[in-house]
Protein backbone atom coordinates (compact mmCIF):
# COMPACT_ATOMS: atom_id res chain seq x y z
CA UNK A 1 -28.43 -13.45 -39.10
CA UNK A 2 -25.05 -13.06 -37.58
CA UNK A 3 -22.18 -11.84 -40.18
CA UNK A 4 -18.95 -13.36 -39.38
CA UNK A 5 -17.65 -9.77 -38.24
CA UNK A 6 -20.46 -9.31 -35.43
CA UNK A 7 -19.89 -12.90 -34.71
CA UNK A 8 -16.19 -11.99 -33.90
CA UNK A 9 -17.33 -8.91 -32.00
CA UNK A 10 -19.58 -10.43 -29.75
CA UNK A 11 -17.14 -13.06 -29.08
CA UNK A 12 -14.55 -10.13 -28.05
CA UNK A 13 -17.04 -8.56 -25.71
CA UNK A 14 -17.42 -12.14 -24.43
CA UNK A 15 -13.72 -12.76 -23.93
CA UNK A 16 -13.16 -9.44 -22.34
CA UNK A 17 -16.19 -9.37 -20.18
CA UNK A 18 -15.00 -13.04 -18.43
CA UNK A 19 -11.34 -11.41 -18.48
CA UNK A 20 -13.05 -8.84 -16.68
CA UNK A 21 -15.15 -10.35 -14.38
CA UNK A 22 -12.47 -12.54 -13.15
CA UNK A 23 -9.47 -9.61 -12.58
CA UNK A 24 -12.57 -8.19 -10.08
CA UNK A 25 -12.91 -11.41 -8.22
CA UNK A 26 -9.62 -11.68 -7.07
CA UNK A 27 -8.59 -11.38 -3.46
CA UNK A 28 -6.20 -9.17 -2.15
CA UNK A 29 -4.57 -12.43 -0.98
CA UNK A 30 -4.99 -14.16 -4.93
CA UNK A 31 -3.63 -11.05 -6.08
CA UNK A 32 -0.74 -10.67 -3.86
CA UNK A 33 0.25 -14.54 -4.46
CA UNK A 34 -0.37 -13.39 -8.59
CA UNK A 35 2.77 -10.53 -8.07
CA UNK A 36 4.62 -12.96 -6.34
CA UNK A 37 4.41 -15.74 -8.97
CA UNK A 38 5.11 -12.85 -11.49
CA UNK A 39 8.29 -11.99 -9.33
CA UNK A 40 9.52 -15.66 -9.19
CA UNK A 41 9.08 -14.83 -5.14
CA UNK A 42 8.53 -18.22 -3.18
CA UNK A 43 7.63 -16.39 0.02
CA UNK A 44 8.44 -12.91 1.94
CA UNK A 45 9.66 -12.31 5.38
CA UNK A 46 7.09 -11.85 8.61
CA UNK A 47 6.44 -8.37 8.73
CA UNK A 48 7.01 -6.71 12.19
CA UNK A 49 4.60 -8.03 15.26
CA UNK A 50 3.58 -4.69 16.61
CA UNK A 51 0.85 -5.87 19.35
CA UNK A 52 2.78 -8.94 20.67
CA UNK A 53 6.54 -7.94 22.40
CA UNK A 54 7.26 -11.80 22.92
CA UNK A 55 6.61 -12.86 18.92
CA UNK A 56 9.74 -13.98 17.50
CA UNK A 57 9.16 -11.13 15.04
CA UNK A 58 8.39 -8.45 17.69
CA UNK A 59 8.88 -5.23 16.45
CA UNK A 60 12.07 -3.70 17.41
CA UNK A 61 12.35 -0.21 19.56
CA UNK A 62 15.78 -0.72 20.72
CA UNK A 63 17.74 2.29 18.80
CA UNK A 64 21.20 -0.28 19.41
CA UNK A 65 19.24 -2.34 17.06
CA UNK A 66 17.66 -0.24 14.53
CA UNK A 67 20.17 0.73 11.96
CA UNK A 68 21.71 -2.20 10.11
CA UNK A 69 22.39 -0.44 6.95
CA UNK A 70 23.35 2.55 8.20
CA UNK A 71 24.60 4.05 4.68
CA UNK A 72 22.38 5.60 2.80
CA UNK A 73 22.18 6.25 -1.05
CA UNK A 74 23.91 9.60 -1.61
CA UNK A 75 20.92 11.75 -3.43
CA UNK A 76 24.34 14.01 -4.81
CA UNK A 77 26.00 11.13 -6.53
CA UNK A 78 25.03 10.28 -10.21
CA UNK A 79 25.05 6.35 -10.41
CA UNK A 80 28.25 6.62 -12.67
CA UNK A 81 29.94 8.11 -9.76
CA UNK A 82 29.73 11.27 -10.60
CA UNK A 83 29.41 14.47 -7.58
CA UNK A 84 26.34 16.56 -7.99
CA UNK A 85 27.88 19.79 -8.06
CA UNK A 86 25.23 21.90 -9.35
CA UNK A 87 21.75 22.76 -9.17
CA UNK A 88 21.20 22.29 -12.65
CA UNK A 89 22.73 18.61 -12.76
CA UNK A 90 20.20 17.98 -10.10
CA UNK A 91 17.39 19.04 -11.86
CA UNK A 92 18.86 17.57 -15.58
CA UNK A 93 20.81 14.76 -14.45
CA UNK A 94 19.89 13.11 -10.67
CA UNK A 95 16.57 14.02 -10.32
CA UNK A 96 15.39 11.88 -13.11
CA UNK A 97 17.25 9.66 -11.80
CA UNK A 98 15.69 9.33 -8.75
CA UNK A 99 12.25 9.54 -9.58
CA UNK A 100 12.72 7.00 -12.30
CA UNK A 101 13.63 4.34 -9.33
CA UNK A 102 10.76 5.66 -7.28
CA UNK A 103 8.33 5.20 -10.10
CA UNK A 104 9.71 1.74 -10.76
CA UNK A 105 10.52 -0.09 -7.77
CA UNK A 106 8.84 1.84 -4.94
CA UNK A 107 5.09 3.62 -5.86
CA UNK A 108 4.92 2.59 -9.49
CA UNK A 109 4.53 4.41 -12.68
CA UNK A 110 1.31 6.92 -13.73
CA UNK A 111 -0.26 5.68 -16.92
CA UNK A 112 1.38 8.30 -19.85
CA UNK A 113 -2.93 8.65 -20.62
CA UNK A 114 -5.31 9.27 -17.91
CA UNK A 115 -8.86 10.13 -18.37
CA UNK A 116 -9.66 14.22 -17.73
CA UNK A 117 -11.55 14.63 -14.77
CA UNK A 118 -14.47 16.99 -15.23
CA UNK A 119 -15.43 18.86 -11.26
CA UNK A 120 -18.64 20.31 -10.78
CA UNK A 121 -20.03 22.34 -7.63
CA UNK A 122 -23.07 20.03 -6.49
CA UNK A 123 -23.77 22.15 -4.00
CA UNK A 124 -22.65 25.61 -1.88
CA UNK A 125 -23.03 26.49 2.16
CA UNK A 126 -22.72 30.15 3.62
CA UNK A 127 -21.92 29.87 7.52
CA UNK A 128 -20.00 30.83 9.98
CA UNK A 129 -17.23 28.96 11.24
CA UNK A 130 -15.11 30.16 14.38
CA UNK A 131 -16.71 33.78 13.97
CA UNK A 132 -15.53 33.80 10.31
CA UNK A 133 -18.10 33.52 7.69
CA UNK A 134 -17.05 31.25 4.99
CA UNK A 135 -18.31 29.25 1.55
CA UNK A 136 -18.25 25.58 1.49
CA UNK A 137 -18.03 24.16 -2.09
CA UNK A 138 -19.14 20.42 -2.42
CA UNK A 139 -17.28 19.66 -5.45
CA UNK A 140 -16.99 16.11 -7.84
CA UNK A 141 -14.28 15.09 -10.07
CA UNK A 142 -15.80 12.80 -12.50
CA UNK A 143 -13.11 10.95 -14.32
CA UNK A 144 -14.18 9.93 -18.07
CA UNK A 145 -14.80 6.78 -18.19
CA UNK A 146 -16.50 6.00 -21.26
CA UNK A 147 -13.14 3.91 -22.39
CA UNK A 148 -14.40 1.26 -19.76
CA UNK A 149 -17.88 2.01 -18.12
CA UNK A 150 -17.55 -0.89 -16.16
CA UNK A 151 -15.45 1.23 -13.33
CA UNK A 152 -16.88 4.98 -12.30
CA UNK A 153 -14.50 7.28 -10.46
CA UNK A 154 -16.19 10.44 -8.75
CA UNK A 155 -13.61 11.97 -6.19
CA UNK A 156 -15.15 14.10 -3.46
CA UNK A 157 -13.86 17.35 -2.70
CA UNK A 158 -15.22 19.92 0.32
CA UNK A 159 -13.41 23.46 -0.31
CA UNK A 160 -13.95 26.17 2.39
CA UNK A 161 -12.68 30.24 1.98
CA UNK A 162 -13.55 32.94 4.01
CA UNK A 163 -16.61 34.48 2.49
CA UNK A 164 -15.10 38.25 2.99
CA UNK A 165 -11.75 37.68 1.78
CA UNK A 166 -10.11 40.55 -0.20
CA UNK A 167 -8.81 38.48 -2.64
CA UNK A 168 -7.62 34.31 -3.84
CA UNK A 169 -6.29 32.59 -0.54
CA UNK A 170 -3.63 30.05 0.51
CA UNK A 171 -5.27 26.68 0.68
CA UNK A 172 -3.96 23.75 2.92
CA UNK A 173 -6.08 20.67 1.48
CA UNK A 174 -6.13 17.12 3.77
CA UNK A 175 -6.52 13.71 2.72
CA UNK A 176 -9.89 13.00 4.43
CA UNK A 177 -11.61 10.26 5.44
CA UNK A 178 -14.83 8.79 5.77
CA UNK A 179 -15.62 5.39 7.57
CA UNK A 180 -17.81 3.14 5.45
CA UNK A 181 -21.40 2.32 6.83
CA UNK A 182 -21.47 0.07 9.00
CA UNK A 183 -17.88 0.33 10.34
CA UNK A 184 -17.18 1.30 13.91
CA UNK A 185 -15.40 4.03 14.23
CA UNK A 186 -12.47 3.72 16.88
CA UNK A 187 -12.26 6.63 19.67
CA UNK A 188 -9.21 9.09 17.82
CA UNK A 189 -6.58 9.73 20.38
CA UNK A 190 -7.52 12.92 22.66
CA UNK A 191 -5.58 15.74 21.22
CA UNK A 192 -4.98 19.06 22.66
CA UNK A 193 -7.99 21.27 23.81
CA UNK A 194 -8.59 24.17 21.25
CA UNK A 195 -9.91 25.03 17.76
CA UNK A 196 -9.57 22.26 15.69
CA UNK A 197 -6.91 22.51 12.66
CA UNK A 198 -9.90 23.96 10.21
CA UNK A 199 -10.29 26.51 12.95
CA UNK A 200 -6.56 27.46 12.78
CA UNK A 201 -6.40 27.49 9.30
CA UNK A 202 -9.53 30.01 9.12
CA UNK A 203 -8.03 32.58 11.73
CA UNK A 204 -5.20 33.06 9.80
CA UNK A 205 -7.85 34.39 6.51
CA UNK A 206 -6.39 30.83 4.87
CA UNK A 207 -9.04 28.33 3.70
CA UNK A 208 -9.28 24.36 3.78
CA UNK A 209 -9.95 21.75 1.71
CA UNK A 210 -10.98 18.00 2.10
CA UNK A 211 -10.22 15.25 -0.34
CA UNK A 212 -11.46 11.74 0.04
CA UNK A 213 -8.53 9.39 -0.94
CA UNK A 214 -11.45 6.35 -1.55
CA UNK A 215 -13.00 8.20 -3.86
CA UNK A 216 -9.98 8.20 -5.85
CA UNK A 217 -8.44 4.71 -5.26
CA UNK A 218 -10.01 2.10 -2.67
CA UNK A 219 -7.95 1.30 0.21
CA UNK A 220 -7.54 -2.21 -0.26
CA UNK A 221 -5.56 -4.83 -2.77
CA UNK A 222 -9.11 -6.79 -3.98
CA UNK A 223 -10.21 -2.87 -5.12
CA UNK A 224 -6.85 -2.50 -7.70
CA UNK A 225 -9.14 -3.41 -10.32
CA UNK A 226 -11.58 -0.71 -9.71
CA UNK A 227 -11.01 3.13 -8.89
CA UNK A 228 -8.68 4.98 -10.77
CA UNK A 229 -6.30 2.46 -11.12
CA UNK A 230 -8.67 -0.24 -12.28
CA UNK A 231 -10.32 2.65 -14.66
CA UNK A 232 -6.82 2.99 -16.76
CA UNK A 233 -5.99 -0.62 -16.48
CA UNK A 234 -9.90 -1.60 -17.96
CA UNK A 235 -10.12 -3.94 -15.25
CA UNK A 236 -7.41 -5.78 -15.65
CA UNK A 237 -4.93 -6.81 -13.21
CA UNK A 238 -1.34 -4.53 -12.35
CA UNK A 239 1.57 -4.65 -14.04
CA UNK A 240 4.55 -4.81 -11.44
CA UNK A 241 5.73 -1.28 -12.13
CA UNK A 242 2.13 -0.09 -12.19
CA UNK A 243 0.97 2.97 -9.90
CA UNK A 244 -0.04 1.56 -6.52
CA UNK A 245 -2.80 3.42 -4.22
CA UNK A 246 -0.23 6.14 -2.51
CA UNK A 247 0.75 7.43 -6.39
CA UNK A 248 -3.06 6.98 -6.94
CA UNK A 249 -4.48 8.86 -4.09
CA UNK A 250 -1.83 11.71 -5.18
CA UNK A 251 -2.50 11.87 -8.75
CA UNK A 252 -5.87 12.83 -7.19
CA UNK A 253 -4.83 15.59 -5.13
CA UNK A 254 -2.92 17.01 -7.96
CA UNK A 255 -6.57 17.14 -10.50
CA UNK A 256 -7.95 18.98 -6.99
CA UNK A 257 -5.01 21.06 -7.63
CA UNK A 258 -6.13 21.86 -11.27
CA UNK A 259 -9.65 22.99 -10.13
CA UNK A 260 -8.36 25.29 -7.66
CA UNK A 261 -6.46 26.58 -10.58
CA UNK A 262 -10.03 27.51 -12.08
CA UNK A 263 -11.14 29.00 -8.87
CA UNK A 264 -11.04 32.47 -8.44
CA UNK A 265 -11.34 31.97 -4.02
CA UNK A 266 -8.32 29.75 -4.30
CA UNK A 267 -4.05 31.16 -4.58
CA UNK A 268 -3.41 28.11 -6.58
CA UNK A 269 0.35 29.06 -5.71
CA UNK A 270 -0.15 29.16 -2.27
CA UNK A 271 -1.62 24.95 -1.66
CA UNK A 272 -0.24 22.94 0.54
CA UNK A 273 -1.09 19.14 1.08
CA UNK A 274 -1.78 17.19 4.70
CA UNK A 275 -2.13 14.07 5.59
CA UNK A 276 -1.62 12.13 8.93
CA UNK A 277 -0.36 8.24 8.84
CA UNK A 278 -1.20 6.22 5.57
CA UNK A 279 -2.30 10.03 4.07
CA UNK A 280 0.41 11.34 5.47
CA UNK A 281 2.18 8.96 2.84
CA UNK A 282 0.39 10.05 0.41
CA UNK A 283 0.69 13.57 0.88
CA UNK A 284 4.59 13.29 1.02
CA UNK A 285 4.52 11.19 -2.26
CA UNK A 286 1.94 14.14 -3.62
CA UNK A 287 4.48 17.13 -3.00
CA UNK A 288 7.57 14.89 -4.27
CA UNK A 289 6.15 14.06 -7.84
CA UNK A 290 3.80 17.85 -7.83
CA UNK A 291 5.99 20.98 -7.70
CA UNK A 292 3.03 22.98 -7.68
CA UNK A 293 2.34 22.01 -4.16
CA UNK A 294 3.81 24.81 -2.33
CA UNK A 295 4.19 23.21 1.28
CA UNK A 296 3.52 19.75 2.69
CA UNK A 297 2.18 18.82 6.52
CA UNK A 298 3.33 14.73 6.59
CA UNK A 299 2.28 13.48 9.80
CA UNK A 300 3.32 9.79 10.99
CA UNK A 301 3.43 8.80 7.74
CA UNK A 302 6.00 5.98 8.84
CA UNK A 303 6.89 2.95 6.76
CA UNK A 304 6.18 3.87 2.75
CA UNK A 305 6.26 7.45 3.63
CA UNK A 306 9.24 9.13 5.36
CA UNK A 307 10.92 6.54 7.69
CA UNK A 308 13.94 5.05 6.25
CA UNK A 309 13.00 1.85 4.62
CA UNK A 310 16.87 0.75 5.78
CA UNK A 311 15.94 0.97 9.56
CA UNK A 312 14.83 -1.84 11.63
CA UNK A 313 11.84 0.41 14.01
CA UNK A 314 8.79 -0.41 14.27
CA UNK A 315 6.69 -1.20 11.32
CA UNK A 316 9.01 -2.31 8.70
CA UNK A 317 9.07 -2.48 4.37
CA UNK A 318 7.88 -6.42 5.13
CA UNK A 319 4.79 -4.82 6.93
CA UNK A 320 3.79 -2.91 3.66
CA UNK A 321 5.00 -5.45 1.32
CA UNK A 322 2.06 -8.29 2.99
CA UNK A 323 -1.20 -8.48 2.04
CA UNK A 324 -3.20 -5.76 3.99
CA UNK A 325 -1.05 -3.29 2.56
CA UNK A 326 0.91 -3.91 -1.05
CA UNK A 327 -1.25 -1.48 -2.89
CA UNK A 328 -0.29 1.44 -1.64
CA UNK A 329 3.05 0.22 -3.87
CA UNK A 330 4.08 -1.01 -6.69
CA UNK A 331 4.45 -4.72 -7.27
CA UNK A 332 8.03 -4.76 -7.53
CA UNK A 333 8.08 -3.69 -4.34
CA UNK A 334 7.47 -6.90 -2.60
CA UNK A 335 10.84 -8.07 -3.97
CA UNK A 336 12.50 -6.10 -1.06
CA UNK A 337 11.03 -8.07 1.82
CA UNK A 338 11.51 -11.25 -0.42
CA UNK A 339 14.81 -12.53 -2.07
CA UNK A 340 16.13 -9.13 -1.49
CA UNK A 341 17.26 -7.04 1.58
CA UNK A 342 16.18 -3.26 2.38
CA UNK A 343 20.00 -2.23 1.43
CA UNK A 344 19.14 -3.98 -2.30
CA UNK A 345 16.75 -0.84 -2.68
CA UNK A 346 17.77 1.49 -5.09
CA UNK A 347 17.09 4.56 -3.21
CA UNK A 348 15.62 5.23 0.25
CA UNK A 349 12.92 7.98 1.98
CA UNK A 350 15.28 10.62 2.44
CA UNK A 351 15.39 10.92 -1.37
CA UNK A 352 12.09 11.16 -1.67
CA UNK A 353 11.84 14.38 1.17
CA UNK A 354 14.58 15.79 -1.32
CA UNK A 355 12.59 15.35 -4.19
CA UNK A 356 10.15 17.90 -2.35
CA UNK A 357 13.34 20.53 -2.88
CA UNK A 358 13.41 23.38 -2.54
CA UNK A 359 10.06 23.67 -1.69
CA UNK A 360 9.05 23.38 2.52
CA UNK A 361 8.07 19.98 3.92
CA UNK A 362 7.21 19.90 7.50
CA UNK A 363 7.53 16.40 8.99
CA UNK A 364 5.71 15.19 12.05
CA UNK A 365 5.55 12.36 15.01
CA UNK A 366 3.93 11.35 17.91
CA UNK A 367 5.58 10.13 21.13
CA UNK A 368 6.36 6.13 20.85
CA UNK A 369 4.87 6.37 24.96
CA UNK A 370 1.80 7.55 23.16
CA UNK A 371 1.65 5.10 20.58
CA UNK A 372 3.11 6.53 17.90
CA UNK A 373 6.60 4.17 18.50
CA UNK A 374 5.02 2.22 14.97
CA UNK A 375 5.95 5.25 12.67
CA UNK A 376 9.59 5.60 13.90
CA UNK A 377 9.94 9.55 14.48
CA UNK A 378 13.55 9.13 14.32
CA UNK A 379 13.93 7.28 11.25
CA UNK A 380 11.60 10.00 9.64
CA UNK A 381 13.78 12.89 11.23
CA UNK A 382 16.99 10.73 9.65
CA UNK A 383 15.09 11.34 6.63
CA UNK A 384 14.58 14.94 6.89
CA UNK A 385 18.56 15.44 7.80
CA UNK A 386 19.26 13.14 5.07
CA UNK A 387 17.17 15.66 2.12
CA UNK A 388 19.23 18.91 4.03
CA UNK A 389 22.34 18.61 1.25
CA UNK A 390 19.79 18.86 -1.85
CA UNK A 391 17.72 21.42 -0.29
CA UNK A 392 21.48 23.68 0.64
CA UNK A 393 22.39 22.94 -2.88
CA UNK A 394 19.49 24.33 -4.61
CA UNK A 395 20.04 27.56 -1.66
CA UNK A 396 17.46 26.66 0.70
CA UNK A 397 17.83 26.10 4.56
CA UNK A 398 18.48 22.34 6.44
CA UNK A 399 17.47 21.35 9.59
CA UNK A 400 20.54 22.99 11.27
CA UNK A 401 21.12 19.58 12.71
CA UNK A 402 21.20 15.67 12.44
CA UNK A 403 20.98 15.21 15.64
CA UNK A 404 17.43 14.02 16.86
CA UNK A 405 16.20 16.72 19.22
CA UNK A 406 14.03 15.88 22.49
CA UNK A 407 10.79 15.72 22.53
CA UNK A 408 8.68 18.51 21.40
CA UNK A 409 11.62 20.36 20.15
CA UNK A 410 10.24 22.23 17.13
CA UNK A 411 12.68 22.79 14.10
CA UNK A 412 11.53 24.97 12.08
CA UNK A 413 13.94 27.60 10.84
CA UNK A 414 15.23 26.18 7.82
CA UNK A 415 12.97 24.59 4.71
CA UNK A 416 12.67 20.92 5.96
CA UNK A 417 10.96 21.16 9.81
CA UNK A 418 10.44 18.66 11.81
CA UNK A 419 8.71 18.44 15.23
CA UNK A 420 8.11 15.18 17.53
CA UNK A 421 4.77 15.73 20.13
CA UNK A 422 4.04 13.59 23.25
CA UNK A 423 0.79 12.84 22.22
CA UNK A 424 0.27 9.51 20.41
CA UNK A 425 -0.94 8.87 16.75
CA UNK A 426 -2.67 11.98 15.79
CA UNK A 427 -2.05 15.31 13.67
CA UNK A 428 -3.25 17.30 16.16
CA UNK A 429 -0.71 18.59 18.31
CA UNK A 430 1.53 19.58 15.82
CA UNK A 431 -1.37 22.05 13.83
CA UNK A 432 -0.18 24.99 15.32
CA UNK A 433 3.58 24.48 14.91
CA UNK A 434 2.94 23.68 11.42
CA UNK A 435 1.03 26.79 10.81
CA UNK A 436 3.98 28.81 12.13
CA UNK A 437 6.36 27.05 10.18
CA UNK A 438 3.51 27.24 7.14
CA UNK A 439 3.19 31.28 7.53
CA UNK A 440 6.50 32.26 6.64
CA UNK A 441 5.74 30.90 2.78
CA UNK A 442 2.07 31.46 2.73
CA UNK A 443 0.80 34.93 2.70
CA UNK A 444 -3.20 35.77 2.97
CA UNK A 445 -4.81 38.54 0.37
CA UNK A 446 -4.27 42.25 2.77
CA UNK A 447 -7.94 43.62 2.70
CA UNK A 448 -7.82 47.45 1.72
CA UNK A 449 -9.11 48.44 5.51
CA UNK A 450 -5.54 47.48 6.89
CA UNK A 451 -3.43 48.77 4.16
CA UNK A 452 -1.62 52.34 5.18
């Protein structure tokens, strides 16, 4: 016989399991049209045509064009006015400041309680890599999910040291990916004969890590309800300052962080984070909110990730506000390509590269010849120049100029590089430059053979 309290219970479960089952059955498209209606947003501007040069919304690579709101937000002014005249009114005062607009109208807020994530080694290789013999650690982060079973999260993570190393190594760790089953997997743009980046990263006695984002957060708007983000929200639908994928995908790298922490292999003070295009994003957005992260590789990481929201290049914030690509953000986002104008944001990407301060962020482009014209290498080097005043104020090194180089000019002697290739959308040309830039912060164990 059914008391009246299991009666109410099972009614609950019944309530919350159709609440449930109909947050996972939206559409990216039904979910996108839910922000809107939440944002009292009728409709959004086209995003940029990219593929199509005669669209009334072709996407613009005229530079005579490309800056309509050419004044940026000054990351040294407090929004009473007030100069920045110190490092510790940066870190007190503007900071906050800046990540609090970040968190609410650009990549959404972290949940104040996230599940721990347990790792475990599944499994261990010994082999040789590039004449260096090396241990491969197949690692899982399973996030607790016994608050809401309904939504597993088990991030994979590859970690790779030199087996003979005389001590805990730097660690440069990539946002990897793996194409689902199924998929066809287009031809990458050729890169540059030689070892491959893991290659590079070995000869130097470093080691390497892989992290796979879609473990952590699917890339897509109909998966918001599941992954980590669907995990803290119980299934349920995003608030509009919620976390979107990007803060997702780094809230990830930073629990990879705390296992290497654990790991005796691993310089947990010596990590730095990579990622190339939509990871390079990512990885940017990891090293602003992580200060643990001691470097950052961001390559073409574009629109959302170091290209000035305020320029008019290639893909633009109406690109990333549209359906295919929201949830990398937070839903108040959208209001930008919407009733509002780029100049109506609060702060802009250059802020974000000073958020990184004073620690070393190398930025990175392909040629627009080559393809890469989509991620505006300009508008990402604006950026760069645009962080130099926080990182000189906190007694670190700018660019030494804000003038954009030519091609393959590699700036690297201050704390913020940057370096433009002629090779198209691809890391890959840029690996060794990076590495240069990388060695003068990250220094290998020195084995007791080549001591004096």
């Amino acid at each position: 016989m059914l008391t009246a309290r299991s009666l109410r219970a099972s009614l609950a479960l019944a309530l919350f399991g159709t609440a449930a089952a109909r947050a996972a059955q939206l559409t990216a498209e039904q979910d996108h049209q839910r922000l809107m209606d939440l944002l009292h947003i009728q409709s959004l501007r086209k995003g940029a045509d990219g593929r199509n040069p005669n669209a009334p919304n072709a996407a613009n690579y005229d530079e005579s064009k490309a800056n309509p709101y050419p004044t940026l937000p000054d990351p040294l002014v407090l929004k009473n006015g007030k100069k920045v005249t110190t490092a510790k009114m940066w870190w007190k005062q503007r900071r906050p400041q800046i990540v609090e607009d970040f968190d609410r109208e650009i990549y959404g807020r972290v949940p104040k309680h996230v599940p721990k994530v347990t790792w475990s080694v599944t499994g261990t290789d010994r082999e040789t890599k590039a004449s260096v013999p090396v241990i491969t650690k197949h690692l899982i982060g399973h996030v607790d999910n016994s608050a809401y079973p309904s939504v597993k999260v088990d991030m994979q993570l590859t970690l790779t040291t030199p087996a003979h190393a005389a001590g805990p190594v730097p660690v440069i760790m990539e946002f990897g990916f793996v194409w689902p089953p199924g998929v066809r997997r287009p031809a990458p743009p050729p890169g540059p004969p030689g070892p491959s980046w893991q290659e590079q990263v070995l000869a130097r006695g470093w080691g390497y890590a892989v992290l796979l984002a879609t473990t952590i957060q699917p890339d897509n708007g109909a998966g918001l309800t599941s992954g980590i983000i669907g995990l803290t929200n119980r299934g349920e639908p995003r608030k509009l300052d919620d976390w979107g994928a990007l803060r997702a995908w780094a809230w990830g790298a930073s629990r990879a962080l705390d296992y290497f922490e654990t790991d005796k292999a691993v310089d947990a003070k010596q990590v730095g984070i990579e990622g190339h295009s939509r990871y390079g994003k990512a990885a940017l957005v990891t090293m602003a909110y992580d200060p643990r992260f001691a470097i950052a590789y961001v390559s073409s990481s574009g629109e959302g990730g170091a290209k000035l929201h305020r320029r008019n290049w290639g893909e633009l914030v109406e690109n990333v506000a549209g359906t295919g690509e929201y949830h990398w953000m937070a839903g108040n986002f959208l209001k930008y390509a919407g009733p509002l104008t780029w100049n109506d944001l609060p702060v802009d990407s250059h802020e974000l590269v000073a958020l990184c301060a004073p620690r070393p962020v190398f930025i990175s482009a392909g040629s627009v010849e080559k393809g890469d014209g989509w991620v505006d290498a300009k508008g990402m080097f604006l950026a760069a120049a645009g962080a130099g005043p926080v990182y000189r104020l906190l007694g670190k090194k700018d660019m030494g100029t804000t003038e954009f180089p030519p091609i393959e000019t590699p700036l690297i002697d201050g704390d913020v590089a940057f370096r433009q290739h002629s090779g198209g959308h691809t890391p890959a040309p840029n690996w060794p430059t990076f590495l240069t830039f990388a060695s003068r912060y990250l220094k290998g164990p020195v084995s007791s053979s080549s001591s004096p």
